[in-house]
Protein backbone atom coordinates (compact mmCIF):
# COMPACT_ATOMS: atom_id res chain seq x y z
CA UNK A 1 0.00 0.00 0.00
CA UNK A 2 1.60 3.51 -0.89
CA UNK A 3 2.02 6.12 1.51
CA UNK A 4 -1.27 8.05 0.62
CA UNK A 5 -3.76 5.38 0.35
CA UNK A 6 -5.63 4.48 3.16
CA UNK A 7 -6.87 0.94 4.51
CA UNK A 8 -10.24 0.21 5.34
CA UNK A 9 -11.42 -3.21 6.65
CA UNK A 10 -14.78 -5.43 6.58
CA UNK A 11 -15.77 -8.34 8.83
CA UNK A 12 -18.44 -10.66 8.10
CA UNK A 13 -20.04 -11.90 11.38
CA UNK A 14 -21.87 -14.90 12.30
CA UNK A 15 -22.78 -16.68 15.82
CA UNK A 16 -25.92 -18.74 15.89
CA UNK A 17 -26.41 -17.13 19.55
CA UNK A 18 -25.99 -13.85 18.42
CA UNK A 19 -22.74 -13.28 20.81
CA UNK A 20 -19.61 -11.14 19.84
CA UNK A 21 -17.01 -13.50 21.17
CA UNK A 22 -14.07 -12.04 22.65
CA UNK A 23 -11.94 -13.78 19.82
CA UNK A 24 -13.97 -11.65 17.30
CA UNK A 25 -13.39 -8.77 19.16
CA UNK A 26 -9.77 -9.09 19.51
CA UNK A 27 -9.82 -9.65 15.14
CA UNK A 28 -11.92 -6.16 15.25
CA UNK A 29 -9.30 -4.67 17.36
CA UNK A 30 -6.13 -5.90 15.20
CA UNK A 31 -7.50 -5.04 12.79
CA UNK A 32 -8.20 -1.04 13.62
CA UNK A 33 -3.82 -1.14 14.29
CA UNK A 34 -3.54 -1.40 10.53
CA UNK A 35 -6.92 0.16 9.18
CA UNK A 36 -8.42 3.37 9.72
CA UNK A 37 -12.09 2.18 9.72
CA UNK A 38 -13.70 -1.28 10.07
CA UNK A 39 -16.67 -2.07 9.08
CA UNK A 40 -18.31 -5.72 11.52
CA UNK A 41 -21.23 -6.57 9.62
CA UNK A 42 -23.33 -9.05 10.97
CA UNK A 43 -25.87 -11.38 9.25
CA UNK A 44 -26.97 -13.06 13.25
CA UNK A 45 -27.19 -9.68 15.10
CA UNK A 46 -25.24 -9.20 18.02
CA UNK A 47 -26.06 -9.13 21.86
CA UNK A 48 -26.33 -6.14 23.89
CA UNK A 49 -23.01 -6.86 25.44
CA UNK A 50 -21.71 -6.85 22.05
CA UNK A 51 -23.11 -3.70 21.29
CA UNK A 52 -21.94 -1.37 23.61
CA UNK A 53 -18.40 -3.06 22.91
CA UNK A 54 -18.63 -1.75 19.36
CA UNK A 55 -20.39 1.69 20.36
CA UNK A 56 -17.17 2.22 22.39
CA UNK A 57 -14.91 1.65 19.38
CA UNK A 58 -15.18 5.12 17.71
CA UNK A 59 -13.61 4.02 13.99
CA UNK A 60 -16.21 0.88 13.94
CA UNK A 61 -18.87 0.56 12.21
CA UNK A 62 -21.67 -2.11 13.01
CA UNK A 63 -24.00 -3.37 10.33
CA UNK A 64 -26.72 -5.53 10.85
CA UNK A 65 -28.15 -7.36 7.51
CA UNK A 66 -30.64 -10.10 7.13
CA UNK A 67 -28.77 -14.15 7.08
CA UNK A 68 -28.57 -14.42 3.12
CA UNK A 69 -25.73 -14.26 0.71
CA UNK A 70 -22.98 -15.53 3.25
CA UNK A 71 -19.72 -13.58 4.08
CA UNK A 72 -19.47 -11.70 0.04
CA UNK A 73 -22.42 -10.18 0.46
CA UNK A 74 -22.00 -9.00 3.63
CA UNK A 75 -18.29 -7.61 2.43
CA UNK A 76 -20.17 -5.82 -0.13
CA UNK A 77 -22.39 -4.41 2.56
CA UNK A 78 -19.64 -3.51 3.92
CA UNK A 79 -17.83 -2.00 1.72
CA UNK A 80 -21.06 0.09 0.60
CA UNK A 81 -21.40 1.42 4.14
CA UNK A 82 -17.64 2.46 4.05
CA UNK A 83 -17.22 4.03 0.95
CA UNK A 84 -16.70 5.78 -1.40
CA UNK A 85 -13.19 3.90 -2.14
CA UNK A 86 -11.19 5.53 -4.28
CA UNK A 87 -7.48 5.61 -3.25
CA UNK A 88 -8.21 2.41 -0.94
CA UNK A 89 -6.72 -0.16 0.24
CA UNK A 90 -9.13 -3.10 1.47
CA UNK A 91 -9.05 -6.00 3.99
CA UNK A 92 -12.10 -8.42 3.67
CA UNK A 93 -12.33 -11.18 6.73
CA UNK A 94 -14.66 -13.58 7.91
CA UNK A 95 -15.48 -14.46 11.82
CA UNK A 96 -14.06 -17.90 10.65
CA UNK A 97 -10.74 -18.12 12.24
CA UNK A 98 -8.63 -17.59 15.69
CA UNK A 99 -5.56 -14.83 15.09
CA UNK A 100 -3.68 -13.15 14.30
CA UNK A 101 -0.92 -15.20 15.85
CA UNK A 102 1.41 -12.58 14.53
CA UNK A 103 0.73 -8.75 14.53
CA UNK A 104 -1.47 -7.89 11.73
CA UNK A 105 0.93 -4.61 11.06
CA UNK A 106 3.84 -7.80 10.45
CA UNK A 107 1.90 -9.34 8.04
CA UNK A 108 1.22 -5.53 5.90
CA UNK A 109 4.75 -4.94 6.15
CA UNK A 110 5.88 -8.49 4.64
CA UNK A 111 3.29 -7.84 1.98
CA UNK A 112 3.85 -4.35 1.36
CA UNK A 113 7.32 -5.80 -0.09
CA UNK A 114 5.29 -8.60 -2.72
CA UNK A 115 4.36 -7.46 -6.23
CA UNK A 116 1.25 -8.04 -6.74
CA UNK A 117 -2.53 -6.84 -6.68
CA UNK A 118 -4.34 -8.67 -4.15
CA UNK A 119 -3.26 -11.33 -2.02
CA UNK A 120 -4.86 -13.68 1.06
CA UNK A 121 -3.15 -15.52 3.82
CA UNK A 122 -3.54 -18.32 2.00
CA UNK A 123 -4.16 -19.62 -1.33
CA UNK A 124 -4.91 -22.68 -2.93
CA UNK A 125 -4.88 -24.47 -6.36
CA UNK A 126 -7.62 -26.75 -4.90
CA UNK A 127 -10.33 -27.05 -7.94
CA UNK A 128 -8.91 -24.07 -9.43
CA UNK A 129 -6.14 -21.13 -8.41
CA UNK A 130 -7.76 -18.58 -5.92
CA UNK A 131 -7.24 -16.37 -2.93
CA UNK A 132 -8.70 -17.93 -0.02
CA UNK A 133 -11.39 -15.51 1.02
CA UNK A 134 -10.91 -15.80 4.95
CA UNK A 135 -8.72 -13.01 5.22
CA UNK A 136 -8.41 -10.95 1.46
CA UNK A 137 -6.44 -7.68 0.57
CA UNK A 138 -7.24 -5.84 -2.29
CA UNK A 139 -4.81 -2.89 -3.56
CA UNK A 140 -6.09 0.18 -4.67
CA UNK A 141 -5.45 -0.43 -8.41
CA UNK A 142 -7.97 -3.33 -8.28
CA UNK A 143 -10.55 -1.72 -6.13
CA UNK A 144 -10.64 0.90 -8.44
CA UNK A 145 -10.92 -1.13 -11.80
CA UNK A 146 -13.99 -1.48 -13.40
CA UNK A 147 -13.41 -5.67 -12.73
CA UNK A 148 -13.46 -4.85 -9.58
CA UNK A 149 -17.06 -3.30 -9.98
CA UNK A 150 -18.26 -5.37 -11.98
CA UNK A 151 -17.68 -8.42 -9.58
CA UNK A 152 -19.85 -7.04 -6.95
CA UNK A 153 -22.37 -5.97 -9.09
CA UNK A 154 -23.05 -10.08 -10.91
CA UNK A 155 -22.50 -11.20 -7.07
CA UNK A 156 -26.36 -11.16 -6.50
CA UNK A 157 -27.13 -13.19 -3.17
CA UNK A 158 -25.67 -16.80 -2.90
CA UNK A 159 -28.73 -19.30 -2.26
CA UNK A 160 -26.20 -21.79 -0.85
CA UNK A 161 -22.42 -22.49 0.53
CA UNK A 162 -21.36 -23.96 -2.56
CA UNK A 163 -22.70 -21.12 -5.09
CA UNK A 164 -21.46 -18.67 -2.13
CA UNK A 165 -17.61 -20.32 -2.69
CA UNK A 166 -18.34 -20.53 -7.06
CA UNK A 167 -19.50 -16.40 -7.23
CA UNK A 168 -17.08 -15.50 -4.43
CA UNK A 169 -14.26 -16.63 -3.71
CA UNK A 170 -13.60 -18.51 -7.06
CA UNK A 171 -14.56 -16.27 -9.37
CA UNK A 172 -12.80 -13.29 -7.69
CA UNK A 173 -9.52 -14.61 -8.54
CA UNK A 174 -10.49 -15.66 -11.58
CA UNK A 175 -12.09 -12.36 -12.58
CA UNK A 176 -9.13 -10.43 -10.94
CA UNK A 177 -5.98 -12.50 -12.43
CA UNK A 178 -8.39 -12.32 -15.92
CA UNK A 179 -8.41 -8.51 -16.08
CA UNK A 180 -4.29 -8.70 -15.61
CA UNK A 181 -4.12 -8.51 -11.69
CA UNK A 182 -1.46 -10.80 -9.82
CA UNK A 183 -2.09 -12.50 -6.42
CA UNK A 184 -0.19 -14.08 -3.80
CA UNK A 185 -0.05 -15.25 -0.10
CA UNK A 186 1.25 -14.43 2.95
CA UNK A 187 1.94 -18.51 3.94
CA UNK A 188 3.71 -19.83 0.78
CA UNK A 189 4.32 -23.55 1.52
CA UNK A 190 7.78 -25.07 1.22
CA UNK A 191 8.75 -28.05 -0.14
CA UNK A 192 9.25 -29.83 2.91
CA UNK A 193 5.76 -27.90 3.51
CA UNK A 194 3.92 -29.32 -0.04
CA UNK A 195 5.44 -32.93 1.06
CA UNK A 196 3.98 -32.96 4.01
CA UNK A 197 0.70 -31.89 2.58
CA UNK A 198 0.56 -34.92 -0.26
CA UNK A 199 1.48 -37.15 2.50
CA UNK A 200 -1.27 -36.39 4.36
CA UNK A 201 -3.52 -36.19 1.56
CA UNK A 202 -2.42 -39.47 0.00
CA UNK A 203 -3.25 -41.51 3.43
CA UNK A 204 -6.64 -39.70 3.81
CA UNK A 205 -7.36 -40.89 0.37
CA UNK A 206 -6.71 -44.56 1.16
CA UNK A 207 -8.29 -43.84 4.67
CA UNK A 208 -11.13 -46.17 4.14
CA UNK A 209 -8.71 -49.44 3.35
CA UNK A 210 -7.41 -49.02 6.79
CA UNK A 211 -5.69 -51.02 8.42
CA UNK A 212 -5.36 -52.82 5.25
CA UNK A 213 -3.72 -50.21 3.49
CA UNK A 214 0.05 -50.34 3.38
CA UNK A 215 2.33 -47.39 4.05
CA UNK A 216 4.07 -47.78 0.68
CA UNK A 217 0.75 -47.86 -0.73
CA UNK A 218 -0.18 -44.32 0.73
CA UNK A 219 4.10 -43.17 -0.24
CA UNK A 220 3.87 -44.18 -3.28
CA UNK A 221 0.19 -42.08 -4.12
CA UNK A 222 2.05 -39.52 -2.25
CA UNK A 223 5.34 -39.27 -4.92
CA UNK A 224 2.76 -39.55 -7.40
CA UNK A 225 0.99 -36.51 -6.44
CA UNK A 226 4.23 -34.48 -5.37
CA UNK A 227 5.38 -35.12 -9.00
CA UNK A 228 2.59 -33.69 -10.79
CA UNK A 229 1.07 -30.77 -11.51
CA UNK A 230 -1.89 -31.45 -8.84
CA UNK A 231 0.89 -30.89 -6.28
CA UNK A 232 -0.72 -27.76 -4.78
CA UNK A 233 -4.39 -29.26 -4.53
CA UNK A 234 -4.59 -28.82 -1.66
CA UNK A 235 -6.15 -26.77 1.86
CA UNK A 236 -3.45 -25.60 3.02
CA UNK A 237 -5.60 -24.32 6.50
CA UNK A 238 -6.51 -28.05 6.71
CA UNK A 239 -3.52 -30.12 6.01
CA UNK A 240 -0.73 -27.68 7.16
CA UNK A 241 -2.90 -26.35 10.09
CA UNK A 242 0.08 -26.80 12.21
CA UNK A 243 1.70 -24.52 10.51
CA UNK A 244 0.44 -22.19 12.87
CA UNK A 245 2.53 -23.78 15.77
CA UNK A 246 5.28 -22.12 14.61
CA UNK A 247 3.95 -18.85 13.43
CA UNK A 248 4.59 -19.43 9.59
CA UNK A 249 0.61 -19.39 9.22
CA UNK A 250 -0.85 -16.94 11.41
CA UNK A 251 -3.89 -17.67 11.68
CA UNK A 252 -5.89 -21.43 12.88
CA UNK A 253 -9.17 -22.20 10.84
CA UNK A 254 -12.02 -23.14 13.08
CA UNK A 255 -12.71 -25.72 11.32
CA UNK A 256 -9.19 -27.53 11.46
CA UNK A 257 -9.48 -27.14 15.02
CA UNK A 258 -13.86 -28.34 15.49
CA UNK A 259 -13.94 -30.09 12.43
CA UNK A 260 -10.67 -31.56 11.92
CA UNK A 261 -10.69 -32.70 8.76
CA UNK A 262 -7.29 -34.29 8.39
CA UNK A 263 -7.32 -35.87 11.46
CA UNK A 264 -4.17 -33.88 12.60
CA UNK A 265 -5.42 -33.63 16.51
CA UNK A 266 -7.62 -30.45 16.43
CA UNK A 267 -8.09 -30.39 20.06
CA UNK A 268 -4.21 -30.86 20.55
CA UNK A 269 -3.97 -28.30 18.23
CA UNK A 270 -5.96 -25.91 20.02
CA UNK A 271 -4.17 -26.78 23.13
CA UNK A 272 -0.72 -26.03 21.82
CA UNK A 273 -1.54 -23.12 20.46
CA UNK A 274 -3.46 -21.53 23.76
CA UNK A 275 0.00 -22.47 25.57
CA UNK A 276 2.50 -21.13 23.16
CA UNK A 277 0.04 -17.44 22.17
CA UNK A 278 -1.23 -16.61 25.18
CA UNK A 279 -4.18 -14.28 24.79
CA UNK A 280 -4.02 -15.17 21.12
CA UNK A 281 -6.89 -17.00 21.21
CA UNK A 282 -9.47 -15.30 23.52
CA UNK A 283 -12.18 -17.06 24.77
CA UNK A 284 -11.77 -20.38 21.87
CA UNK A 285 -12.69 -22.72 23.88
CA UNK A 286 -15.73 -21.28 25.47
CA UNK A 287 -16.82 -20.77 22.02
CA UNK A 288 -15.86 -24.02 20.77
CA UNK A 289 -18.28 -25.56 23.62
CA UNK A 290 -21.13 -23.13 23.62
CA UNK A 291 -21.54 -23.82 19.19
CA UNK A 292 -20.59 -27.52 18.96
CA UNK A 293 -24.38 -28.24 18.90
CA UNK A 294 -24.67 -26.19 15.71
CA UNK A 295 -21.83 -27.82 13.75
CA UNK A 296 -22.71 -31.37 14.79
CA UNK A 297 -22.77 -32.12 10.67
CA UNK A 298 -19.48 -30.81 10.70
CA UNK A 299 -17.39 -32.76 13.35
CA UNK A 300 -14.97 -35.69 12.26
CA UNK A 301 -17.00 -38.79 11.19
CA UNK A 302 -14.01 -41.10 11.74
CA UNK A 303 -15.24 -44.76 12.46
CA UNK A 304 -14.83 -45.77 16.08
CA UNK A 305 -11.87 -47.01 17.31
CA UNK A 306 -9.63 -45.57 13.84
CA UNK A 307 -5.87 -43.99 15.31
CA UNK A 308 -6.08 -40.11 14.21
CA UNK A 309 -4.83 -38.86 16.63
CA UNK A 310 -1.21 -40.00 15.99
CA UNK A 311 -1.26 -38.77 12.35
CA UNK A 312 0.46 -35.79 13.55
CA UNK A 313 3.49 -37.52 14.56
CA UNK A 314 3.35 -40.45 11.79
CA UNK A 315 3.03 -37.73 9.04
CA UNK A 316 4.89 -34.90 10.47
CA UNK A 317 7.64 -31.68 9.97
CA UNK A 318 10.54 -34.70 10.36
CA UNK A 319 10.20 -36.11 7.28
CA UNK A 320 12.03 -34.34 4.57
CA UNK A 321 10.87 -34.42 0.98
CA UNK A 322 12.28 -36.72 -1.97
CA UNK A 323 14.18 -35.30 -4.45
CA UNK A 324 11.97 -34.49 -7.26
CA UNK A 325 14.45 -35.01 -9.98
CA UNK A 326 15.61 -38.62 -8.86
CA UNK A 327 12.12 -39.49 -8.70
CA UNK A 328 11.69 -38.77 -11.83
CA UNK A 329 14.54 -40.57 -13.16
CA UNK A 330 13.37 -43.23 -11.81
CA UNK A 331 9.71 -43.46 -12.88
């Protein structure tokens, strides 16, 4: 962002209780070190508690919209009730993860150094190349191209999760990197990283052969994957959610840590991280508790009696990748 443009921010808000939990809060509040105005739009409404807590934060302000769209339409909400934009530099969020881990004003000043046009904390090449819209920054050359316009104005209101993900997420990347814009990521995976991921992807995919399954069975889907082009298919907030353990991702996704997806430990997780960031994750497990009866659909289905828990260590930061080129050789 250059010296004269200014940062606004939008958060898109959710609790089936209608509660501001503290670990939203603390997002609202990191987020006002590194933009001048935030906009917390809700689609649940928010408690009175909550209320007063944003009335006292003069450079917030709180929108309440009716549940449809999900999070893009309540960033453009947002975004309408913070504008006009010209000259701006915005940060679209979602309620859905604990963090920062790290200072938000660290991660602006890494990315202030990266080329490009908009970028996310993560991205993925998971069905096809996008920003991961959990945390989004979009320069002020792309919020003020007509793209950029036009993308909010064929958004309409998502009936559903999965057109929410196709006319958001996807398509902003697509419509962005299209019209000439580059993205990138704060968390770039490394190789030992991306090895680690097709690991864990590879036994997941044989999971239901299990016990039955051999490990080379699992490697050898593994070097398959790690020598193709489908190498970066991946989540990289669900099967490098430890990352965060060591501050290279900044940020744990609620659902790595409820849902657990890869059956990396997601309560261990959790754990770990509440001992090693303290404060960093304000009142998580209070709010993991009082919603687990909404996201009952959502927990691990694992059959009884399957070892998950251990993945972590079977699958884990020790092993170091294959070299790509002898593999090759040898195929």
């Amino acid at each position: 962002m250059s010296s004269t443009a200014q940062r606004i921010g939008v958060v898109a808000h959710f609790d089936f209780d209608g509660e501001l939990a503290p670990y939203v809060r603390r997002l609202v509040s990191e987020l006002l070190t590194v933009c001048e105005r935030v906009a917390l739009v809700s689609s649940s409404g928010i408690d009175p508690g909550g209320l007063e807590w944003v009335s006292a934060q003069p450079d917030v302000i709180f929108v309440d919209r009716p549940n449809a769209g999900y999070d893009f339409k309540s960033f453009h909400v947002g975004l309408e009730a913070l504008g006009p934009l010209d000259g701006t530099e915005v940060v679209l969020c979602n309620d859905s993860f604990f963090g920062p881990l790290i200072p938000f004003r660290s991660v602006m000043n890494r990315m202030a150094e990266r080329d490009v046009d908009f970028w996310g904390m993560t991205a993925s090449d998971e069905i096809e190349p996008h920003v991961q819209s959990y945390f989004l920054v979009v320069r002020p050359q792309v919020v003020a191209s007509p793209a950029f316009a036009a993308f909010w104005s064929a958004l309409g209101t998502p009936a559903d999760r999965a057109e929410a993900i196709e006319r958001g997420e996807m398509r902003l990347s697509r419509w962005m990197t299209d019209a000439g814009f580059q993205f990138g990521a704060y968390f770039e995976p490394t190789e030992p990283q991306v090895w680690l991921a097709v690991r864990r992807w590879a036994y997941w995919q044989l999971a239901e052969d299990r016990p039955t399954a051999a490990k080379s069975d699992w490697e050898r889907l593994a070097q398959e994957r790690f020598l193709s082009d489908a190498r970066y298919w991946f989540n990289p907030t669900v099967l490098l959610a430890d990352a965060a353990l060591d501050g290279s991702l900044p940020v744990v996704k609620l659902e790595a840590v409820r849902a657990d997806p890869a059956g990396l430990g997601g309560r261990r997780l959790f754990e770990s991280l509440e001992r090693t960031n303290p404060g960093g994750l304000p009142g998580g497990a209070e709010y993991l508790r009082r919603t687990a009866r909404h996201y009952r659909d959502r927990q691990f289905n694992g059959r009884p009696g399957d070892d998950i828990l251990p993945v972590l260590e079977m699958i884990s930061y020790r092993d170091q990748p294959p070299d790509r080129h002898a593999l090759n050789r040898a195929r």
